[in-house]
Structures are given as structure tokens and as C-alpha cells.
C-alpha atoms as a PDB file:
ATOM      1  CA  UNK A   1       0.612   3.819 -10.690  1.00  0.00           C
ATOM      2  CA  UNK A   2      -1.979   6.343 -11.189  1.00  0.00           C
ATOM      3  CA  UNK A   3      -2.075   8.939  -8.677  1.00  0.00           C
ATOM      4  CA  UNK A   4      -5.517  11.334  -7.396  1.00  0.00           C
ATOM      5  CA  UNK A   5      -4.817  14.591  -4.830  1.00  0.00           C
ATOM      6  CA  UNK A   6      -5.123  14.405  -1.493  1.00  0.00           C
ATOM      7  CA  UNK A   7      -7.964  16.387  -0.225  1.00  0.00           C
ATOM      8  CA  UNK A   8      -7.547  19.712  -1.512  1.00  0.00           C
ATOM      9  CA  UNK A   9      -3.673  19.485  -0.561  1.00  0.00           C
ATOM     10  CA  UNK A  10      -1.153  19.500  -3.415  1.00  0.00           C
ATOM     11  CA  UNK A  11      -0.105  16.339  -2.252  1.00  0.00           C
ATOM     12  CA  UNK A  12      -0.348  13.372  -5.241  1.00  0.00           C
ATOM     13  CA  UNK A  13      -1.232   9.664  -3.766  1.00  0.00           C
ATOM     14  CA  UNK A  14      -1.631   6.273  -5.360  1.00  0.00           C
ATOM     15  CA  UNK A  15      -5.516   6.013  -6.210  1.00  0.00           C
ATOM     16  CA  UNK A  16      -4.130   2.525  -4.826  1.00  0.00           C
ATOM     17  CA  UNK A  17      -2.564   1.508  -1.799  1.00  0.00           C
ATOM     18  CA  UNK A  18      -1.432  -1.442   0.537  1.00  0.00           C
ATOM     19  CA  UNK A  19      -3.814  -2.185   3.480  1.00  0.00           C
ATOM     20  CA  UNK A  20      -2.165  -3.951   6.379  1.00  0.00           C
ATOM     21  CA  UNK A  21      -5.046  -5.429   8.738  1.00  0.00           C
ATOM     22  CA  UNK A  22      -4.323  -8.755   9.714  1.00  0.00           C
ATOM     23  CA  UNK A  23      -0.363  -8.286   8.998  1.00  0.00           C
ATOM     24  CA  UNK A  24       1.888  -9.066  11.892  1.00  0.00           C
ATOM     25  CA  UNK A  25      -1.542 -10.256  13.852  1.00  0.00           C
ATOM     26  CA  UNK A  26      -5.224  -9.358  14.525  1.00  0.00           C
ATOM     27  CA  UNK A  27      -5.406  -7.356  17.858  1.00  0.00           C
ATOM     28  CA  UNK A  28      -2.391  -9.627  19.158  1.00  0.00           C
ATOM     29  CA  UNK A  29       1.234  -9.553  17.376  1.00  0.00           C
ATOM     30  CA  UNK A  30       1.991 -12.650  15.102  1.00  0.00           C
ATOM     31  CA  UNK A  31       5.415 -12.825  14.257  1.00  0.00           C
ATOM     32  CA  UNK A  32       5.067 -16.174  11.936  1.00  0.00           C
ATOM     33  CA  UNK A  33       5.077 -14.714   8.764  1.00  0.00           C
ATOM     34  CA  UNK A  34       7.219 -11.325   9.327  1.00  0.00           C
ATOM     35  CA  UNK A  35       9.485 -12.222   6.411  1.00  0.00           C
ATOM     36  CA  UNK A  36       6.502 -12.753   3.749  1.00  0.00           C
ATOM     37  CA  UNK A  37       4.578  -9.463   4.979  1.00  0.00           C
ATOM     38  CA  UNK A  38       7.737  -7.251   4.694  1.00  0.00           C
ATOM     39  CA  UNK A  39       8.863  -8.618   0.651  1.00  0.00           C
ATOM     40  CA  UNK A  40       4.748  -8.143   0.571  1.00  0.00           C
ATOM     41  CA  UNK A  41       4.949  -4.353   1.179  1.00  0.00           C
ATOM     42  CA  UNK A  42       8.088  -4.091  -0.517  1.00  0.00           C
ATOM     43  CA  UNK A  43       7.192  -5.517  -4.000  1.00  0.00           C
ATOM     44  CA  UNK A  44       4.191  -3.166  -3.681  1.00  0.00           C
ATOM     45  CA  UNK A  45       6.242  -0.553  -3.183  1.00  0.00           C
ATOM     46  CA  UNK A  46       8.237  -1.464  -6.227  1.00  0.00           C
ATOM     47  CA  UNK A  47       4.568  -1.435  -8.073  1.00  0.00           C
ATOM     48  CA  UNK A  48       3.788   2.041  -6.463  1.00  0.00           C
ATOM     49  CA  UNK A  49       2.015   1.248  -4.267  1.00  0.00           C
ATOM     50  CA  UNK A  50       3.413   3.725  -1.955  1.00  0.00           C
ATOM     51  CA  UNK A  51       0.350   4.794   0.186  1.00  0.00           C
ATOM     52  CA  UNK A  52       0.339   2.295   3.191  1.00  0.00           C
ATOM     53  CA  UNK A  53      -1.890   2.267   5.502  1.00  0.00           C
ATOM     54  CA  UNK A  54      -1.739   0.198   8.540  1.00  0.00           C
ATOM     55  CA  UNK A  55      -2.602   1.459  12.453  1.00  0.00           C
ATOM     56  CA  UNK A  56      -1.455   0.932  16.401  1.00  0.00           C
ATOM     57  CA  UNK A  57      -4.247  -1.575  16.833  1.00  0.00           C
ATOM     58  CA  UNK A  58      -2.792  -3.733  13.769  1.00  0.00           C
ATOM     59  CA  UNK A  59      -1.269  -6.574  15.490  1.00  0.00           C
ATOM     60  CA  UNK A  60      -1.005  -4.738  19.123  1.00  0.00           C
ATOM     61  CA  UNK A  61       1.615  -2.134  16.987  1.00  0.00           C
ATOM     62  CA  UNK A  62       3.353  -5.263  15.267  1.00  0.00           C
ATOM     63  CA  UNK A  63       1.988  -3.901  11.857  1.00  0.00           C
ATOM     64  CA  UNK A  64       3.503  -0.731  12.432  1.00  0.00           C
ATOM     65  CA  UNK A  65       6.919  -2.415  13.375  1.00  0.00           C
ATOM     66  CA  UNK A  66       6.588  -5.003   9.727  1.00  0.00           C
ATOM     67  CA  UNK A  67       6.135  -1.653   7.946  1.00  0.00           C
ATOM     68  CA  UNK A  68       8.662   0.289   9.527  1.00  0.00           C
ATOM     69  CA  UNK A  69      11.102  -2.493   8.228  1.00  0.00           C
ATOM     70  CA  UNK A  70       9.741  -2.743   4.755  1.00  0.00           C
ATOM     71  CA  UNK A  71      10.210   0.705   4.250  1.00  0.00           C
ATOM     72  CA  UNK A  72      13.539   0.857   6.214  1.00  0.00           C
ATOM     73  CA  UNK A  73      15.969   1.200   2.778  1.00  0.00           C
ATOM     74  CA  UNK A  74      13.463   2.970   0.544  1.00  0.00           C
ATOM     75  CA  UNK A  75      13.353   7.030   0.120  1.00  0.00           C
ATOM     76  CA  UNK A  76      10.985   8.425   2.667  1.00  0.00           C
ATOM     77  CA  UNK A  77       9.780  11.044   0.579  1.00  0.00           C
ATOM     78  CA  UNK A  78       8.675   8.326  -1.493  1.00  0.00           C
ATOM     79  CA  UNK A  79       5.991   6.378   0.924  1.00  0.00           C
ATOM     80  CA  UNK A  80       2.923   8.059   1.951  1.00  0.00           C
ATOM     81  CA  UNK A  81       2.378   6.962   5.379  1.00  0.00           C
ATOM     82  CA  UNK A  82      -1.252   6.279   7.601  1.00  0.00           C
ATOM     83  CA  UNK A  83      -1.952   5.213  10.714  1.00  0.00           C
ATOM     84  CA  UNK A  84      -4.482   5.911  13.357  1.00  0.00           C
ATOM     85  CA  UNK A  85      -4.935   6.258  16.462  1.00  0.00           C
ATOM     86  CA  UNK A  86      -7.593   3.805  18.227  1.00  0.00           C
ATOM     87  CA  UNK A  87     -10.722   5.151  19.686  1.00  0.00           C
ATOM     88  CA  UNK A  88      -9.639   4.506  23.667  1.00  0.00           C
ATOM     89  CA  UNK A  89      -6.005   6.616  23.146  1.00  0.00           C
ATOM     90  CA  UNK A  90      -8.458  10.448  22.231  1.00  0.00           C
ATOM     91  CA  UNK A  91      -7.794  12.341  25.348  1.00  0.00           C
ATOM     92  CA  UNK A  92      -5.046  14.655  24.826  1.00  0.00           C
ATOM     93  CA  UNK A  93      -1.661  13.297  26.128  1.00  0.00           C
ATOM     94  CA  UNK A  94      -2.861   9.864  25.072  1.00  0.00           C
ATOM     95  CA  UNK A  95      -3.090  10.971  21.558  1.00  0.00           C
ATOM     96  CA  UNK A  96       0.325  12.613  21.720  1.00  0.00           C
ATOM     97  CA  UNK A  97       1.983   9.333  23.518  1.00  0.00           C
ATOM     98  CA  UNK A  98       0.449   7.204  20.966  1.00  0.00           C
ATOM     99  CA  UNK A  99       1.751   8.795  17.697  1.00  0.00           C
ATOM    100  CA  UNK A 100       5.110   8.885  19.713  1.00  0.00           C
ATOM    101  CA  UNK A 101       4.865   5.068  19.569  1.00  0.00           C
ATOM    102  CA  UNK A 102       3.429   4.680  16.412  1.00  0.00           C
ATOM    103  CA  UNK A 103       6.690   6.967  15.261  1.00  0.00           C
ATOM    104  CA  UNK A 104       8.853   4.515  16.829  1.00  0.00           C
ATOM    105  CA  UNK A 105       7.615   1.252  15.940  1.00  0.00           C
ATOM    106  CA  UNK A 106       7.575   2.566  12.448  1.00  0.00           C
ATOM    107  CA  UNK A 107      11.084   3.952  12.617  1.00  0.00           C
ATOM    108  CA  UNK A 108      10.394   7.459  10.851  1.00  0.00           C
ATOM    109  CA  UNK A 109      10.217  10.936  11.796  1.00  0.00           C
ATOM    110  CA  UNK A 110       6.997  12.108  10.832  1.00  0.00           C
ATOM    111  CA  UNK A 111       3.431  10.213   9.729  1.00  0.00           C
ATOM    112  CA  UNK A 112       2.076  11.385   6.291  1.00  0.00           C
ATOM    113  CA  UNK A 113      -1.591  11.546   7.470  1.00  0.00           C
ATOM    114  CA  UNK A 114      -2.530  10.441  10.868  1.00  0.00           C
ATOM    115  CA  UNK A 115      -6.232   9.577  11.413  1.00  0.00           C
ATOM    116  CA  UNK A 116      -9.067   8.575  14.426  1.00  0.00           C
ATOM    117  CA  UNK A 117      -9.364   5.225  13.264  1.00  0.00           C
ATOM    118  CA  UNK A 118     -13.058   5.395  15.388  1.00  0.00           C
ATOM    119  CA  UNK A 119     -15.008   7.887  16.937  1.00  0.00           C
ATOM    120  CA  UNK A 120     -15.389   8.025  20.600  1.00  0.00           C
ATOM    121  CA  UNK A 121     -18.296   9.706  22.036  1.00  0.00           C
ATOM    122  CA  UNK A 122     -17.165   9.486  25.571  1.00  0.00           C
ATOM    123  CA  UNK A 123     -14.357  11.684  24.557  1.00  0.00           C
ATOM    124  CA  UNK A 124     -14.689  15.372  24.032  1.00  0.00           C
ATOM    125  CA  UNK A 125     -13.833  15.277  20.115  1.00  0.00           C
ATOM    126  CA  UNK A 126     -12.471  18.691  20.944  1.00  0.00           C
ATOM    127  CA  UNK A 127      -9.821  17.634  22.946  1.00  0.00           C
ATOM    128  CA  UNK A 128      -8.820  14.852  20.611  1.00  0.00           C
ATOM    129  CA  UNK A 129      -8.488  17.547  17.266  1.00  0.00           C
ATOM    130  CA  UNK A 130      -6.206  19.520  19.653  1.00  0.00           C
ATOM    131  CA  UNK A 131      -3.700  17.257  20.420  1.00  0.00           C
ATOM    132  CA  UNK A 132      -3.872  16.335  17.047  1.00  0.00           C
ATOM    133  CA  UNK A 133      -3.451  19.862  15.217  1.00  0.00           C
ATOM    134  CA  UNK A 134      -0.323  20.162  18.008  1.00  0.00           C
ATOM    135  CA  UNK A 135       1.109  16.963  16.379  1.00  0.00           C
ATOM    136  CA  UNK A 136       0.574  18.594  13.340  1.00  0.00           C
ATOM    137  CA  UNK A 137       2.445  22.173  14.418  1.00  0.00           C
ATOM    138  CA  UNK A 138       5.132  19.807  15.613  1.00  0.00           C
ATOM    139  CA  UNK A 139       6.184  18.843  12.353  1.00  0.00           C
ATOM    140  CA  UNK A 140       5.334  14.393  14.090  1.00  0.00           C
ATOM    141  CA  UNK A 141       2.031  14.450  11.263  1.00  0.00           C
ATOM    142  CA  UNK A 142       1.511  16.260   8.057  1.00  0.00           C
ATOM    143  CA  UNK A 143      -1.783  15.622   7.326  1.00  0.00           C
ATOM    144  CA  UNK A 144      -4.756  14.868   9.948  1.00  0.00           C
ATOM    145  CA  UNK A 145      -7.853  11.880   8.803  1.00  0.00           C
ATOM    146  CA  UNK A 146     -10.675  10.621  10.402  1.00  0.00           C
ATOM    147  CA  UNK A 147     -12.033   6.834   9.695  1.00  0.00           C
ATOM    148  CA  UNK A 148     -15.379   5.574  10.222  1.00  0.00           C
ATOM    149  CA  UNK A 149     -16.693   9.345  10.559  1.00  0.00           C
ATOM    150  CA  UNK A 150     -20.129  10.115   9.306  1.00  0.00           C
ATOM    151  CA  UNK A 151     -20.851  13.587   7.685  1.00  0.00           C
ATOM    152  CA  UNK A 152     -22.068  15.081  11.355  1.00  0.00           C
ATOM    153  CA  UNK A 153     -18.637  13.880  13.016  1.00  0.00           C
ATOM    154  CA  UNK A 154     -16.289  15.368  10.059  1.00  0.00           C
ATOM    155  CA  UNK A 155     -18.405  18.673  10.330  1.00  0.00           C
ATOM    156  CA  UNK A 156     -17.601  18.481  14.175  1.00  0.00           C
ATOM    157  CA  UNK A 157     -13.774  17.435  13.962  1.00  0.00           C
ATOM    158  CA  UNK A 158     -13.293  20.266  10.867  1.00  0.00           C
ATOM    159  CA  UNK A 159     -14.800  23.058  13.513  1.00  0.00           C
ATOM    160  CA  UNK A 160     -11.986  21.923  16.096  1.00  0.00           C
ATOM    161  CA  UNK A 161      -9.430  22.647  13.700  1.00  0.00           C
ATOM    162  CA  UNK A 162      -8.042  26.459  13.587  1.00  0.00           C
ATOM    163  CA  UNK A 163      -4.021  25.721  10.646  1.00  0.00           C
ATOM    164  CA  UNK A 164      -5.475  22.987   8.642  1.00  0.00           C
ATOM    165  CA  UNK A 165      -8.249  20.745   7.520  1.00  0.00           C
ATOM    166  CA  UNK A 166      -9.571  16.926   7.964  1.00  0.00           C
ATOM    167  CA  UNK A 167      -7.847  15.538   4.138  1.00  0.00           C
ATOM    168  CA  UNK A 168      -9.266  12.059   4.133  1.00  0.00           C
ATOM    169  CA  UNK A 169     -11.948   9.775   5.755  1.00  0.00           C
ATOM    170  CA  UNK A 170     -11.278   6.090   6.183  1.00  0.00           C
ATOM    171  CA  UNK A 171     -14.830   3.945   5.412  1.00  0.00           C
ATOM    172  CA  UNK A 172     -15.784   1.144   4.048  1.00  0.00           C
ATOM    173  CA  UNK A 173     -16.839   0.660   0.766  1.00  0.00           C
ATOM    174  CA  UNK A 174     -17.879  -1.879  -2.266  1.00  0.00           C
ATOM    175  CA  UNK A 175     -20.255  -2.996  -4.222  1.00  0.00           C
ATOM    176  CA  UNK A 176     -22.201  -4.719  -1.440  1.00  0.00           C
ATOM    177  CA  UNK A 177     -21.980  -1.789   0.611  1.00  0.00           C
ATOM    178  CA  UNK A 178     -22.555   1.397  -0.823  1.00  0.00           C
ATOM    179  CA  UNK A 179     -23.792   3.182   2.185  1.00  0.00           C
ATOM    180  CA  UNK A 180     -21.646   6.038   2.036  1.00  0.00           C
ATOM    181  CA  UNK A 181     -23.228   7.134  -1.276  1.00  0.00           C
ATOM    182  CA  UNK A 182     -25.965   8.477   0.502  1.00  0.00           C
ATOM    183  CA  UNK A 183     -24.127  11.354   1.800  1.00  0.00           C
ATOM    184  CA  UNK A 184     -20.965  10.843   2.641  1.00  0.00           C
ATOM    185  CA  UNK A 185     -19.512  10.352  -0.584  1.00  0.00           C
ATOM    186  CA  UNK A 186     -21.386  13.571  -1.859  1.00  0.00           C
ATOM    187  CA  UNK A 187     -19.816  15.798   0.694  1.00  0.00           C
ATOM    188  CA  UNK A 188     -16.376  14.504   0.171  1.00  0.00           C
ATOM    189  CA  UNK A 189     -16.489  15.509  -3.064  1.00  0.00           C
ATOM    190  CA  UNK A 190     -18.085  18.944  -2.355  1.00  0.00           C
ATOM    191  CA  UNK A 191     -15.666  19.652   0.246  1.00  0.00           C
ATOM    192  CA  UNK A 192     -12.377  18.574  -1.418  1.00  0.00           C
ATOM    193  CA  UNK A 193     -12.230  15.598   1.511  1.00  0.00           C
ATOM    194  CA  UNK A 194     -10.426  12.063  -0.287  1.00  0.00           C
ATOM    195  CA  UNK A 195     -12.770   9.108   0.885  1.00  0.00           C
ATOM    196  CA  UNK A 196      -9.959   6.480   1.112  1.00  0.00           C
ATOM    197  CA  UNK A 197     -12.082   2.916   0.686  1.00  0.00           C
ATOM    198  CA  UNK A 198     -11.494   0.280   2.591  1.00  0.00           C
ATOM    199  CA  UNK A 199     -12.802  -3.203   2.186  1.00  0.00           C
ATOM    200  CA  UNK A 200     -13.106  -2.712  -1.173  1.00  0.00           C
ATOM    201  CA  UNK A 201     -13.273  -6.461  -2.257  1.00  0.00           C
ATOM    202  CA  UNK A 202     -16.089  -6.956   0.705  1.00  0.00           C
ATOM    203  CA  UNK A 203     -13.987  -9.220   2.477  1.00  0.00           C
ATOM    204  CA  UNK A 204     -13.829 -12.106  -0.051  1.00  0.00           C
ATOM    205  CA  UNK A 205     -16.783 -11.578  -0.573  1.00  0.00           C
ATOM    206  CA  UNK A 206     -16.219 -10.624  -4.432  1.00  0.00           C
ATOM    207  CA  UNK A 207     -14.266 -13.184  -5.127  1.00  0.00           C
ATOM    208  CA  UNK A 208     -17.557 -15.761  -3.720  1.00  0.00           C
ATOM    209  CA  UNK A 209     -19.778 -14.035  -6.181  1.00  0.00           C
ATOM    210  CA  UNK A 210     -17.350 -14.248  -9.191  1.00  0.00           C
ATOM    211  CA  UNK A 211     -16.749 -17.898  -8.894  1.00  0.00           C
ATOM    212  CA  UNK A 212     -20.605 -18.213  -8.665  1.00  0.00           C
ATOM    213  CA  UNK A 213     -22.211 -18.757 -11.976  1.00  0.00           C
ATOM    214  CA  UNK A 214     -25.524 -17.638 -10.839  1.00  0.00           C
ATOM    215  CA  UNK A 215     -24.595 -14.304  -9.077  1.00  0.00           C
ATOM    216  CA  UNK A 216     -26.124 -11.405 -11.065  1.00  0.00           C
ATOM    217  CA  UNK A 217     -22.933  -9.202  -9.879  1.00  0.00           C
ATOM    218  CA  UNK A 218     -20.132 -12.217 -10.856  1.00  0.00           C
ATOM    219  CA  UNK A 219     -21.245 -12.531 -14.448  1.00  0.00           C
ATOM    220  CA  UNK A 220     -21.725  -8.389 -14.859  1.00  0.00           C
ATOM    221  CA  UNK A 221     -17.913  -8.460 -13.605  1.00  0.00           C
ATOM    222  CA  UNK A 222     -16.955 -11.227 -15.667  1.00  0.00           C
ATOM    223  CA  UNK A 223     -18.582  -9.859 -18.424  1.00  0.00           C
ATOM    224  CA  UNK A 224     -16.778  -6.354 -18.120  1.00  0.00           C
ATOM    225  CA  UNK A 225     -13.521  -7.597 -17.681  1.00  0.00           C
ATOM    226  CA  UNK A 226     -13.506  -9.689 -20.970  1.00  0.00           C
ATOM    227  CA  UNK A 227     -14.362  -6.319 -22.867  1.00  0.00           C
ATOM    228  CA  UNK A 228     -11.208  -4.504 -21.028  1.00  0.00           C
ATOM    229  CA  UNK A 229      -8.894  -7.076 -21.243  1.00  0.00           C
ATOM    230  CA  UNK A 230      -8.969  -7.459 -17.231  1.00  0.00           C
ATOM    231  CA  UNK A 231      -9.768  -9.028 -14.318  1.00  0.00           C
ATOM    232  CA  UNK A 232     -13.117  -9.346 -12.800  1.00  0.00           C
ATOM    233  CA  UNK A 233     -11.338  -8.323  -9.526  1.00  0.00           C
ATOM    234  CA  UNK A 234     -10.208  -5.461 -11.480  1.00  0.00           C
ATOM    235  CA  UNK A 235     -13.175  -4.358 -12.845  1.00  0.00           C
ATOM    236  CA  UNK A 236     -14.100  -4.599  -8.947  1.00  0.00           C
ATOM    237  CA  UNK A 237     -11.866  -1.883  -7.708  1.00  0.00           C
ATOM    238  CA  UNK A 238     -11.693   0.361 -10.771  1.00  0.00           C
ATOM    239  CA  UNK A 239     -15.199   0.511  -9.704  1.00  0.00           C
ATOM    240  CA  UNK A 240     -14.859   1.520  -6.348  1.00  0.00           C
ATOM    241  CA  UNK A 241     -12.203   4.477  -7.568  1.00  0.00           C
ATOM    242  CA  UNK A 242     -14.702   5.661 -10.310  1.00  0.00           C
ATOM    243  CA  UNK A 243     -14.913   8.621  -8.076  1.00  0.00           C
ATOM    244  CA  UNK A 244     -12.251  11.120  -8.478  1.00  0.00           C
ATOM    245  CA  UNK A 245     -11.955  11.962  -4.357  1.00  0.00           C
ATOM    246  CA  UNK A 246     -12.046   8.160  -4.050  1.00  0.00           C
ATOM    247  CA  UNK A 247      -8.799   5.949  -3.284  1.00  0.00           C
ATOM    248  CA  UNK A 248      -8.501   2.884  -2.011  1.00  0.00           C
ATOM    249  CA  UNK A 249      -6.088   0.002   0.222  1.00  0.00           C
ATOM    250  CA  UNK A 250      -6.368  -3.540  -0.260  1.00  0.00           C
ATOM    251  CA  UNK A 251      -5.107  -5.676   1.681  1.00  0.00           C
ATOM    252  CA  UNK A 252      -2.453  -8.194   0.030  1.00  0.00           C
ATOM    253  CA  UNK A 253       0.574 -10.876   0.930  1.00  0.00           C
ATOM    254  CA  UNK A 254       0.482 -12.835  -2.115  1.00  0.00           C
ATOM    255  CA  UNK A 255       2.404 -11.274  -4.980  1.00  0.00           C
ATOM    256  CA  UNK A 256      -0.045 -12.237  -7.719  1.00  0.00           C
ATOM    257  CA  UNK A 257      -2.645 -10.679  -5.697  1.00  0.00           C
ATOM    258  CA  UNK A 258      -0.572  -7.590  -5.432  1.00  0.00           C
ATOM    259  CA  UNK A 259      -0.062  -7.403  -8.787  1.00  0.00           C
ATOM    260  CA  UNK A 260      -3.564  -7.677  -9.977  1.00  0.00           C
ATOM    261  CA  UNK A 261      -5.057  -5.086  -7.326  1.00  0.00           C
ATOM    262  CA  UNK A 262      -2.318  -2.887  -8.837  1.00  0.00           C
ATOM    263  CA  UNK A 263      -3.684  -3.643 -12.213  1.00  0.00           C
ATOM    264  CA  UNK A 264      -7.276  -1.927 -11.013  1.00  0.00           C
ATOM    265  CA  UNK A 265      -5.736   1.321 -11.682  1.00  0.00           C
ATOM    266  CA  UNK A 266      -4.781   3.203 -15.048  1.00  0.00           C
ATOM    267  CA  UNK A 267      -7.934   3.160 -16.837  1.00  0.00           C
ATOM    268  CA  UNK A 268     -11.356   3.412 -16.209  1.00  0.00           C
ATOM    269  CA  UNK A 269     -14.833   2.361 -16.593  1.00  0.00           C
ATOM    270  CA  UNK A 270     -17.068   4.298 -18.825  1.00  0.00           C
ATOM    271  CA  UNK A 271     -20.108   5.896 -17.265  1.00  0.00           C
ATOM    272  CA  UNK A 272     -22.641   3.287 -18.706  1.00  0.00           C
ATOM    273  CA  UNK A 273     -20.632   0.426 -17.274  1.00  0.00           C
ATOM    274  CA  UNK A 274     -20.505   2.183 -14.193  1.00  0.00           C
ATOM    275  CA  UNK A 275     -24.042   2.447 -13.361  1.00  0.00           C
ATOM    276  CA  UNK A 276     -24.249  -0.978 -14.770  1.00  0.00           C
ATOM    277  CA  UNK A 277     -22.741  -2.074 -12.135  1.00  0.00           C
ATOM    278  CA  UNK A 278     -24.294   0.386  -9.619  1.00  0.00           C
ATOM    279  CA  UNK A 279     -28.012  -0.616 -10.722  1.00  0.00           C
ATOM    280  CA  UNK A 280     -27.319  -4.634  -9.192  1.00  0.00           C
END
């Protein structure tokens, strides 16, 4: 698996992960199909695959718990851990009680990168990057991340911090939504910030437009994967990494599905294709 740096950390990722919404339950636990989600993680892992990313509103903390036993026999040094924090646990102690739990229900001593998974303007974001640069003295979090921050919040959070810097926003992107290429995406890369991409398949909805023979996007996709000898979902995601502070998680159960997202990585579109696809 090909592997970008974190931020400006010396720390070496997977330019792509494992997303875990929706494993082990929505905002609610599911416990129906703990056995498939675990071999899930697992055979990514074998992949590398090793960034996983899942957080304590996954599943009411049940995602944390399905990771936590998928990565129960396998080197800790070897998974790069996220998780986050949800938007009403950012006063102080609750920030510190809830990577306590998090720690727990994913069995391991210390979280990789630990991020706001929202921004909460009814919370001082002061107090929030204090409890969280404490987690990070403490040895409980190596890296701290932000999700769903816009360039004005990150500038905010970064001031709070005195030992260390924000490594990694969490956002949304595609090829249907390109928002953060505005601005966002610019100042990651100026800073030395990784923009980790979620959503990068639009929720199905790339899959809709490649099985449509009439969608301008499908048959560009289909197109490009016949002259790289992949798959249109492939030429999907390779897209969405183009960007060398750019990683991404998608989420996956299925094995073949594994394997192809896997297969978006280790090569790369030339520039012409790129904005090809960027002009639709």
C-alpha cells in the first residue's frame, strides 16, 4: 500500500484507509454482523490498510469495540489509529473522559490521532484544544485532528495549541463535492495539514453514475479505467488522492470491495486526466 506523510510529522500513513461509519450500528450499537465487520477490518489490514478510522458516535462506541477486536492480535505499531470525539463531549473533563472510553472500548493504550469530529460553537474551542494537547502530554494521543473544520476554525484550534500542531482535517470530498477546493484544500497543502477525505465515493453515488450510460462523469470514468487497466471506482479514488496532502477512508465489509478500493492506490492519474475529470 502506498503510503503519504502525515502533516508535516515524520509519520508514513496509507494514502488509503478503512472507514467504519455504519459498522457495529448508526448512532445505536448493532451487534448482527460483528463477525463480518471484524474479518472486514482484518483482511484490510492484511491489504495495508492500516489507517482506521472509526469514532465514539459510531454505533454508540460499538465501532470502537469491533475495531478494538480486529486489531486485538495484530502489532500495534502497525495500525494507525483515529477517532474523534463528538461535538457535545468539548468541555474539558468531557474530552478527557471520552478518550478514556474510546481507549477502552478499543482496548489500546494510546490513539494515533485523535480528532473533533464537529465543531461546537457553544463551546469555548479553547477549552476543548486544552484538554486535548493534555491528552497529548499524557502520552493517551499522539497526534491531534479536527473534522469538518473550515480554514477560520483550523486557524483558531492551531492558535490554542502551545507542543504541537492540528496534522489532519477530516472533510468530505469527491467528485460531486469539491467544495473544499476553494480554500481548504489550498491551505492544507500550504501549511503541511493532511486533508483525510471522506465520502470519497459520494455515498453510492459513483457507483449510480457509472452504471448510467448517459452520465457525462460514468463514461469519463469508464473511459479512464480501460486505458489503466482499472476500475472505474478506481479511477474514482485515485482521483480524490491526486493531491499529495490528500488521503482517504472508505468505508467497506465486502472483501471484493476492499480489495478494489485498495487497488485505487499505487499509481496515478496524469495531470491531463486529472483535470479531465475536474472540468465535469
Amino acid at each position: 500500500m502506498e503510503l503519504r506523510r502525515l502533516g508535516k510529522t515524520g509519520e508514513k500513513i496509507p494514502v488509503i484507509g478503512i472507514g467504519t461509519w455504519r459498522i457495529g450500528g448508526d448512532t445505536a450499537p448493532d451487534y448482527s454482523k460483528d463477525k463480518e465487520a471484524v474479518e472486514a477490518i482484518k483482511y484490510a489490514i492484511s491489504l495495508g490498510m492500516t489507517h482506521i478510522d472509526t469514532a465514539e458516535i459510531y454505533g454508540a462506541g460499538h465501532s470502537e469495540e469491533i475495531v478494538g477486536r480486529a486489531i486485538r492480535n495484530v502489532n500495534r505499531e502497525e495500525i494507525f489509529l483515529a477517532t474523534k470525539v463528538w461535538h457535545t463531549n468539548l468541555r474539558y473533563d468531557d474530552v478527557l473522559a471520552a478518550c478514556e472510553n474510546s481507549l477502552r472500548r478499543l482496548n489500546v493504550k494510546y490513539i494515533d490521532l485523535y480528532m473533533i469530529h464537529w465543531p461546537n460553537p457553544s463551546i469555548p474551542l479553547g477549552e476543548t484544544m486544552k484538554a486535548l494537547e493534555k491528552l497529548f502530554k499524557d502520552g493517551k494521543i499522539r497526534y491531534i485532528g479536527v473534522s469538518n473544520f473550515n480554514v477560520e476554525q483550523i486557524e483558531e484550534a492551531r492558535h490554542y495549541l502551545s507542543i504541537t500542531d492540528i496534522v489532519a482535517n477530516q472533510v468530505e470530498y469527491n467528485l460531486f463535492n469539491r467544495e473544499v477546493e476553494r480554500d481548504l484544500l489550498p491551505y492544507c497543502e500550504k501549511n503541511g495539514i493532511t486533508l483525510t477525505a471522506y465520502r470519497p465515493l459520494g455515498k453510492g453515488r459513483i457507483v449510480e453514475e457509472i452504471n448510467d450510460p448517459k452520465s457525462r462523469i460514468g463514461n469519463t470514468l469508464r473511459k479512464l479505467a480501460t486505458k489503466y487497466e482499472r476500475t472505474p471506482i478506481q479511477v474514482a479514488l485515485n482521483w480524490v488522492i491526486w493531491h499529495e496532502c490528500v488521503v482517504t477512508i472508505p468505508k467497506a465489509i465486502q472483501k471484493n470491495h476492499i480489495d478494489e478500493n485498495a487497488g485505487g492506490a499505487g499509481w496515478k492519474l496524469s495531470k491531463i486526466d486529472y483535470k479531465e475529470l475536474l472540468s465535469i
